[in-house]
N, C-alpha and C. Protein backbone atom coordinates (compact mmCIF):
# COMPACT_ATOMS: atom_id res chain seq x y z
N UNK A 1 0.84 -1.18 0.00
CA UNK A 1 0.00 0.00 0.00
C UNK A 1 0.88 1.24 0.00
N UNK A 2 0.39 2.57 -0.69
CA UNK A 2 1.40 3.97 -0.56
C UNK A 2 0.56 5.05 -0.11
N UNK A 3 0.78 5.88 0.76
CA UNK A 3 0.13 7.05 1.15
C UNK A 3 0.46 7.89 0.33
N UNK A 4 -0.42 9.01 -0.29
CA UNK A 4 0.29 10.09 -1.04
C UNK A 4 -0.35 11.90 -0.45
N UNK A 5 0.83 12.14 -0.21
CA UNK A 5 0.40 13.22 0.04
C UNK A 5 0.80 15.14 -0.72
N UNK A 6 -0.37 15.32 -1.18
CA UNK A 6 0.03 16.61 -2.23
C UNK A 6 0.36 18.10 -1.43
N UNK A 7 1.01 18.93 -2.45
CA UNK A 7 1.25 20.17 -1.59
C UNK A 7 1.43 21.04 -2.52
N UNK A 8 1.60 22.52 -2.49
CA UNK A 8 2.05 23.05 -3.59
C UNK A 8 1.03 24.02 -3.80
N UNK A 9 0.02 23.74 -3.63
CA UNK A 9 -1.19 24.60 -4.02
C UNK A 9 -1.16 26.39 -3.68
N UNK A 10 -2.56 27.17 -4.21
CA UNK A 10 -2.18 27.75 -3.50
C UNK A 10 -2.95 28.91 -4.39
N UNK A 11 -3.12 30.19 -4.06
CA UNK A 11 -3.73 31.71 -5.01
C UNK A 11 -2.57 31.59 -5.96
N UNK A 12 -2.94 31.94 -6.94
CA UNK A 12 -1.88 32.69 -8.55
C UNK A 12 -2.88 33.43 -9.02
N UNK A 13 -1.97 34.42 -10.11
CA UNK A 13 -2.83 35.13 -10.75
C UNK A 13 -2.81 34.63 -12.08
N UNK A 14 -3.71 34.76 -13.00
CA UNK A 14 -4.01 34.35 -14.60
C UNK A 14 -2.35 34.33 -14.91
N UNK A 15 -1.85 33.35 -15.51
CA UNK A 15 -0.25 33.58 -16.22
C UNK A 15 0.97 32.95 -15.43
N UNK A 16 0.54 33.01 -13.96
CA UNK A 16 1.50 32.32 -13.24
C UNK A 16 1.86 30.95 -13.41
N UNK A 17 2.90 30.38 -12.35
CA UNK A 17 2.95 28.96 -12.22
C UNK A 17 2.56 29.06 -11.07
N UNK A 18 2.41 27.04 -10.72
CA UNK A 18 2.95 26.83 -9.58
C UNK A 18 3.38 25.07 -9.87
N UNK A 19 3.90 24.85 -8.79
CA UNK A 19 4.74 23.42 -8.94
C UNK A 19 3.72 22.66 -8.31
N UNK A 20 3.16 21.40 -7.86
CA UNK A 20 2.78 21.01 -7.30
C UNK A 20 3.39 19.58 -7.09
N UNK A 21 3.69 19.35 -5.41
CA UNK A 21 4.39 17.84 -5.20
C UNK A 21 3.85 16.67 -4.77
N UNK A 22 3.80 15.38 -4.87
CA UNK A 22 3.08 14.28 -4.57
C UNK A 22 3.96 13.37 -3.74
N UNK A 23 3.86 13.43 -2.44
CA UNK A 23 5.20 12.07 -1.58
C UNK A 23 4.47 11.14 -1.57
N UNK A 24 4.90 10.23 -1.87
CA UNK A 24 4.76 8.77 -1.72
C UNK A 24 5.39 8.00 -1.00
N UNK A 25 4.70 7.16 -0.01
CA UNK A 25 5.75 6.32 1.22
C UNK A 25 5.82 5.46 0.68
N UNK A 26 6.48 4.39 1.53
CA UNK A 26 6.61 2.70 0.62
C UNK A 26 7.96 2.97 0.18
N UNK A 27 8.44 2.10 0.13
CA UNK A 27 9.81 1.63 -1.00
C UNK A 27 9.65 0.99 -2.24
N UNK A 28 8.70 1.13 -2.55
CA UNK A 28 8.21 0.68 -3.99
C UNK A 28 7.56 1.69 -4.92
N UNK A 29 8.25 3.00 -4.79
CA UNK A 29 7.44 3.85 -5.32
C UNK A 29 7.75 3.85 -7.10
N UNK A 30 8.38 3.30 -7.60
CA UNK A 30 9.09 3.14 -8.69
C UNK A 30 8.26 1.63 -9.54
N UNK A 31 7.32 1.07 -8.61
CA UNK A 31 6.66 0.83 -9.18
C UNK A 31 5.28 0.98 -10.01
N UNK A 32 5.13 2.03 -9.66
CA UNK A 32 3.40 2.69 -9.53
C UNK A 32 3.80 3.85 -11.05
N UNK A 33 2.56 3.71 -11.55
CA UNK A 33 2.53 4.55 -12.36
C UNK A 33 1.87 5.73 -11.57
N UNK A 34 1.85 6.76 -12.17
CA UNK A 34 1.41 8.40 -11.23
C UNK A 34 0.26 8.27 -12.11
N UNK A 35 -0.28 9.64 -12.09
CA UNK A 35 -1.58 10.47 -12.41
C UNK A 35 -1.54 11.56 -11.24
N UNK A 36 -1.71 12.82 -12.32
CA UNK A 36 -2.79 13.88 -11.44
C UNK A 36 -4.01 14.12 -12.22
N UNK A 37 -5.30 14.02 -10.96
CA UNK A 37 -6.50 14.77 -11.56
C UNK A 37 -7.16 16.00 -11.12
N UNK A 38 -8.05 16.55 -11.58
CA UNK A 38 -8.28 17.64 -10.93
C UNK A 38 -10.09 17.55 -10.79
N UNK A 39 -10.48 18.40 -10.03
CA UNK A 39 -11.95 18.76 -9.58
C UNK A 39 -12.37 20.00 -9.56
N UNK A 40 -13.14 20.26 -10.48
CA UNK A 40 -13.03 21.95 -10.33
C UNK A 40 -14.66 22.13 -9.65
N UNK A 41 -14.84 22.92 -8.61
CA UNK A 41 -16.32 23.06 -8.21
C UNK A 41 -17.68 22.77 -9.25
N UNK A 42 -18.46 21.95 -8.64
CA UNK A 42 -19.88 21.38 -9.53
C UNK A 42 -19.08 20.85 -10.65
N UNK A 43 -18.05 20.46 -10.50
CA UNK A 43 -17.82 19.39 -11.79
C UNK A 43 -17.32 18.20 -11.55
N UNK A 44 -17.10 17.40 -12.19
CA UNK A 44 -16.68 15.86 -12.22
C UNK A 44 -15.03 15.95 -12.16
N UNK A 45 -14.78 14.98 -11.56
CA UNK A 45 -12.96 14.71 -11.56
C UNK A 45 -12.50 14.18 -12.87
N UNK A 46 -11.79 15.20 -13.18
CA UNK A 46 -11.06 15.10 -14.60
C UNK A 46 -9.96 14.52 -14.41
N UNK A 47 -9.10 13.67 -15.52
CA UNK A 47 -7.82 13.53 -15.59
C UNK A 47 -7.00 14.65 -16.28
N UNK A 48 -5.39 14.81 -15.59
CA UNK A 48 -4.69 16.30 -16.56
C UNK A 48 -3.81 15.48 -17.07
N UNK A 49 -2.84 14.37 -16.24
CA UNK A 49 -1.54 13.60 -16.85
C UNK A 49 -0.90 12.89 -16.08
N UNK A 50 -0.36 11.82 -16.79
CA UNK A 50 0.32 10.45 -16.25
C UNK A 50 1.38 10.28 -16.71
N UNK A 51 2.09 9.99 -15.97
CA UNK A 51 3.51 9.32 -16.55
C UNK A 51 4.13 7.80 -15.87
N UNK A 52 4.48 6.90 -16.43
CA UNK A 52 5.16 5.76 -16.00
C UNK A 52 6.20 5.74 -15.21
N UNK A 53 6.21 4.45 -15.37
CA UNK A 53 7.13 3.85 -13.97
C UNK A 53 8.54 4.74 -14.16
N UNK A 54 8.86 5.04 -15.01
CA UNK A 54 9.96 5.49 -15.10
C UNK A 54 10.49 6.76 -15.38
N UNK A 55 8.98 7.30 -15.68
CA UNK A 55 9.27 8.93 -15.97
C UNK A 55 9.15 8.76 -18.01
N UNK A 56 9.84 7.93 -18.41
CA UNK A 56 9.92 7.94 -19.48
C UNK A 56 8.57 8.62 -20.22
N UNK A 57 7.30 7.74 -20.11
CA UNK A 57 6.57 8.33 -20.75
C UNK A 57 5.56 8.90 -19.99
N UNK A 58 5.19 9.83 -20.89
CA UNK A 58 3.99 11.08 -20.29
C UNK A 58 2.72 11.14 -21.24
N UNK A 59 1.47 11.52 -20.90
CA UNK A 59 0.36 12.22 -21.20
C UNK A 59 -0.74 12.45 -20.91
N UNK A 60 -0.96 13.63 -21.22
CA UNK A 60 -1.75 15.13 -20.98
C UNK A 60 -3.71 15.25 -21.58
N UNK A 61 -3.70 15.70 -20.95
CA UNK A 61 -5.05 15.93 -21.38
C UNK A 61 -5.01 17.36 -22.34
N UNK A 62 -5.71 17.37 -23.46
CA UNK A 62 -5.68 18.39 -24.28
C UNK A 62 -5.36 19.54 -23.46
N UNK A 63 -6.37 20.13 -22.53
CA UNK A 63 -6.45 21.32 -22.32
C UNK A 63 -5.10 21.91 -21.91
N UNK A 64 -4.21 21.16 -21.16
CA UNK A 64 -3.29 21.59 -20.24
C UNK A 64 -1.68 21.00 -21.73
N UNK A 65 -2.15 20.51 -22.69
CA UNK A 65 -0.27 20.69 -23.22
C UNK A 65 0.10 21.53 -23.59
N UNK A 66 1.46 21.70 -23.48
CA UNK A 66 1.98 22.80 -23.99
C UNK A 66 2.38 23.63 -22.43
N UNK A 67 1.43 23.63 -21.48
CA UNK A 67 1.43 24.05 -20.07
C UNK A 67 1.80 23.56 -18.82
N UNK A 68 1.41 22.03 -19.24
CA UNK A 68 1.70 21.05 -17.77
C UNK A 68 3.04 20.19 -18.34
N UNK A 69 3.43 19.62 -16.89
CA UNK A 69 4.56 19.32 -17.00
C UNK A 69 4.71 17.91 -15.92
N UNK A 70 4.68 17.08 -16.18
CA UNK A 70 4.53 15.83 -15.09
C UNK A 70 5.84 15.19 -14.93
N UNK A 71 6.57 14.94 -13.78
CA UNK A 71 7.76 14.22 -13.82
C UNK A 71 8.05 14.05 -12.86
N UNK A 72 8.85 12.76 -12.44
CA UNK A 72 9.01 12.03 -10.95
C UNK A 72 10.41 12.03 -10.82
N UNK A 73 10.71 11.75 -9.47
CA UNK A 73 11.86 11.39 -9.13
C UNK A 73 11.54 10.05 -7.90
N UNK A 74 12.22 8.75 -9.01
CA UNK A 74 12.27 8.04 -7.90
C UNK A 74 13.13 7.86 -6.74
N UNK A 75 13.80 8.39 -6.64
CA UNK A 75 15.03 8.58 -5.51
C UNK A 75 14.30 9.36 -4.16
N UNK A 76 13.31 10.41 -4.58
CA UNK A 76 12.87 11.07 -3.39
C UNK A 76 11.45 10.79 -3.75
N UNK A 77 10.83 9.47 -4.04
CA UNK A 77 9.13 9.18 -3.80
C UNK A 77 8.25 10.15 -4.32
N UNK A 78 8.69 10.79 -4.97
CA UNK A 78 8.05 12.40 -5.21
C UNK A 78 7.65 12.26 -6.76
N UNK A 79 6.72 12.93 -7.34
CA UNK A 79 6.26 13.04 -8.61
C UNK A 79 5.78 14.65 -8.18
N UNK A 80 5.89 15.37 -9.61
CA UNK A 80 5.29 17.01 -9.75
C UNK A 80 4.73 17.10 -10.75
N UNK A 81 3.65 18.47 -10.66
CA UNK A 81 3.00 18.64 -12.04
C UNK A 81 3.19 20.06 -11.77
N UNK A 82 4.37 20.82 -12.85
CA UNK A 82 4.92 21.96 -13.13
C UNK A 82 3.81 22.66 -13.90
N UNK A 83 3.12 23.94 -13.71
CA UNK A 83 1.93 24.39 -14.33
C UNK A 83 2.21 25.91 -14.62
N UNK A 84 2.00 26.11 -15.60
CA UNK A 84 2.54 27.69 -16.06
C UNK A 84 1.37 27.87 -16.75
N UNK A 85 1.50 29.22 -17.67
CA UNK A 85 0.21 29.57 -17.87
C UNK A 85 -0.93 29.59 -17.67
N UNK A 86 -1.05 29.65 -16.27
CA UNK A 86 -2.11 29.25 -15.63
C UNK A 86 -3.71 29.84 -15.75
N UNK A 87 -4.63 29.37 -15.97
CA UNK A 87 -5.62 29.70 -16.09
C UNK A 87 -7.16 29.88 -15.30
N UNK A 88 -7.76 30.76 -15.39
CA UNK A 88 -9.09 30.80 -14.20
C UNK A 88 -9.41 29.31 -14.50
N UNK A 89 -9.70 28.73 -15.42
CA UNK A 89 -10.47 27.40 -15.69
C UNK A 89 -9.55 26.19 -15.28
N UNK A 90 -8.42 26.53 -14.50
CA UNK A 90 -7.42 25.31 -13.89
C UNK A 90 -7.92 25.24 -12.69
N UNK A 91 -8.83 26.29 -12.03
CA UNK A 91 -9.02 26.36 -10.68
C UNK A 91 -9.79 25.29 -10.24
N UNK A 92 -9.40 24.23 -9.27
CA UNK A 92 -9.55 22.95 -9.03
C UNK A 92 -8.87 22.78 -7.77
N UNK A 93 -8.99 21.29 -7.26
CA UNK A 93 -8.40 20.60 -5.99
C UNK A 93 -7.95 19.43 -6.76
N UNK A 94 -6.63 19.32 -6.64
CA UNK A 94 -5.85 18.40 -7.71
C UNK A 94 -5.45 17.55 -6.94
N UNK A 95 -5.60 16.46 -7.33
CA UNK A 95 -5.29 14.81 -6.65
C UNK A 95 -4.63 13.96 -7.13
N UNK A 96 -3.35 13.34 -6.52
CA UNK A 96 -2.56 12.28 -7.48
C UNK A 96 -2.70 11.15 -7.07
N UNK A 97 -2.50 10.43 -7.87
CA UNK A 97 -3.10 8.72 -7.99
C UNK A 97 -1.97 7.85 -8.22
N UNK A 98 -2.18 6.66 -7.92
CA UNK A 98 -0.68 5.98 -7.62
C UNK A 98 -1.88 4.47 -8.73
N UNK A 99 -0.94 3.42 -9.37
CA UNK A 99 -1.27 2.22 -9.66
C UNK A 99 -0.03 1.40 -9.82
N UNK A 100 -0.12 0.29 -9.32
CA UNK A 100 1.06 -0.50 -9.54
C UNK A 100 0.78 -0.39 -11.19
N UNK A 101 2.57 -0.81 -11.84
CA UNK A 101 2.05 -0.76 -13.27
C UNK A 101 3.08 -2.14 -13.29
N UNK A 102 2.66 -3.47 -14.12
CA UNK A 102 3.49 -4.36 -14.24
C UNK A 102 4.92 -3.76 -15.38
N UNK A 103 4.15 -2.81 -16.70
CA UNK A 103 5.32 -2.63 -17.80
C UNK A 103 5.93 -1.50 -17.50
N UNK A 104 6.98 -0.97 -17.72
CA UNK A 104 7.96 0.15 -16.85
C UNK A 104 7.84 1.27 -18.06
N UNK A 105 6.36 1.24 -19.06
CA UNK A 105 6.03 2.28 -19.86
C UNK A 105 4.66 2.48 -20.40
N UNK A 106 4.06 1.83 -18.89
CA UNK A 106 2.38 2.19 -18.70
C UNK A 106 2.17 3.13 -18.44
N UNK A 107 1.22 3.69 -18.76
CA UNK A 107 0.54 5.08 -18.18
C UNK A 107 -0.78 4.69 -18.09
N UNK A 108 -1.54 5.46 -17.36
CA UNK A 108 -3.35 5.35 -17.46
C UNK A 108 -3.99 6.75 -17.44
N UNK A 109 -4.91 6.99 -18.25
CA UNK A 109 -5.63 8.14 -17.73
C UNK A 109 -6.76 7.83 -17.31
N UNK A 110 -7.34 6.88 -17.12
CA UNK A 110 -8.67 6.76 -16.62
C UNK A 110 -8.28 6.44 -14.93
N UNK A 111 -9.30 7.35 -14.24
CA UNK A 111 -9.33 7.19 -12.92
C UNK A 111 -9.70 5.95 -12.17
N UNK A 112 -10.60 5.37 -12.99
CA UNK A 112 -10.82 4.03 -12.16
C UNK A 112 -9.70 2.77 -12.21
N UNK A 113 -8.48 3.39 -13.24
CA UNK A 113 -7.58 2.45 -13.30
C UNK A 113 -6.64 2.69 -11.86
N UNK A 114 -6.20 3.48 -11.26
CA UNK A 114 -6.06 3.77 -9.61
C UNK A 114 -6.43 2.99 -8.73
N UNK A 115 -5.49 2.79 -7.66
CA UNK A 115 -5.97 2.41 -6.58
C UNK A 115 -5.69 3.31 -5.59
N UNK A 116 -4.58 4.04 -5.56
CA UNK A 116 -4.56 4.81 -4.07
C UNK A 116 -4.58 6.41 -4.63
N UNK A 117 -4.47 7.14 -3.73
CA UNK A 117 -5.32 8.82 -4.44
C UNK A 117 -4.29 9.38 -2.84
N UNK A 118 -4.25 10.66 -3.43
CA UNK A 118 -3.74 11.72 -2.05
C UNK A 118 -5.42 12.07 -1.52
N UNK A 119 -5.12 13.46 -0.65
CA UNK A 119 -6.29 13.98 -0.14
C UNK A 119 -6.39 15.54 -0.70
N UNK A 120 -5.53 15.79 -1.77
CA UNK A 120 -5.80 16.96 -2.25
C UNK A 120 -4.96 18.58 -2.18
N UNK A 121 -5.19 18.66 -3.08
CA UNK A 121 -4.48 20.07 -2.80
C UNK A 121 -5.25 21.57 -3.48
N UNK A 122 -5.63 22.63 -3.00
CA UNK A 122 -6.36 23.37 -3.97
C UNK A 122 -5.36 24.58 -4.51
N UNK A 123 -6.20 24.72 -5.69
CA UNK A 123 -5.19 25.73 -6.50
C UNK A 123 -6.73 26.75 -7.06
N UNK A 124 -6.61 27.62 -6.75
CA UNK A 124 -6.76 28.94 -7.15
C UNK A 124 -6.78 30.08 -8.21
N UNK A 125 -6.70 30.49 -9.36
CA UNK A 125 -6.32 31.33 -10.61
C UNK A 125 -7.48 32.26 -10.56
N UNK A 126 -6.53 33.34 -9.94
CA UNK A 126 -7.64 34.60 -10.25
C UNK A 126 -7.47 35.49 -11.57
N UNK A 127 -8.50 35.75 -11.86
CA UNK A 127 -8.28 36.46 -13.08
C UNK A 127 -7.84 37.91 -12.83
């Protein structure tokens, strides 16, 4: 099992970044493929981007390429989603998702492919 816990969040204005970080306990964090999703008020939990066991591969949900940026480090349990250009319509409570992945260049974007989730982090974009 991995606990994950997000951070990073936070007010920006239209254009900014912010980084956002995901720790993962366990010594097996190098096995799990990532995901972050997001929730934006009265809406459904979206997926933004995943990357594999290894960092190698990544992808994005339309809205956010070109903008988001997903990448882990297995040495410090940690995965980030680097966000620039930030937008009023990013404003959400963003959640990362952990899945064991057997091939070391799985990714998933569907949420029900997950098993463990953080508790959230909110992010903000004022116009």
């Amino acid at each position: 099992q991995v606990q994950l816990v997000e951070s990073g969040g936070g007010l920006v204005q239209a254009g900014g970044s912010l980084r956002l970080s995901c720790a993962a306990s366990g010594r097996t964090f190098s096995s799990y493929a990532m995901g972050w999703f997001r929730q934006a008020p009265g809406k459904e939990r979206e997926f933004v981007a995943t990357t594999s066991r290894s960092g190698t591969n990544t992808y994005y949900t339309n809205s956010v390429k070109g903008r988001f940026t997903i990448s882990r480090d297995n040495a410090k349990n940690t995965v980030y989603l680097q966000m620039n250009s930030l937008k009023p319509e990013d404003t959400a409570v963003y959640y990362c998702a952990a899945v064991p992945a057997i091939y070391s260049d799985s990714y998933y974007y569907s949420g029900d492919a997950y098993l463990y989730w953080g508790q959230g982090t909110r992010v903000t974009v004022s116009s």
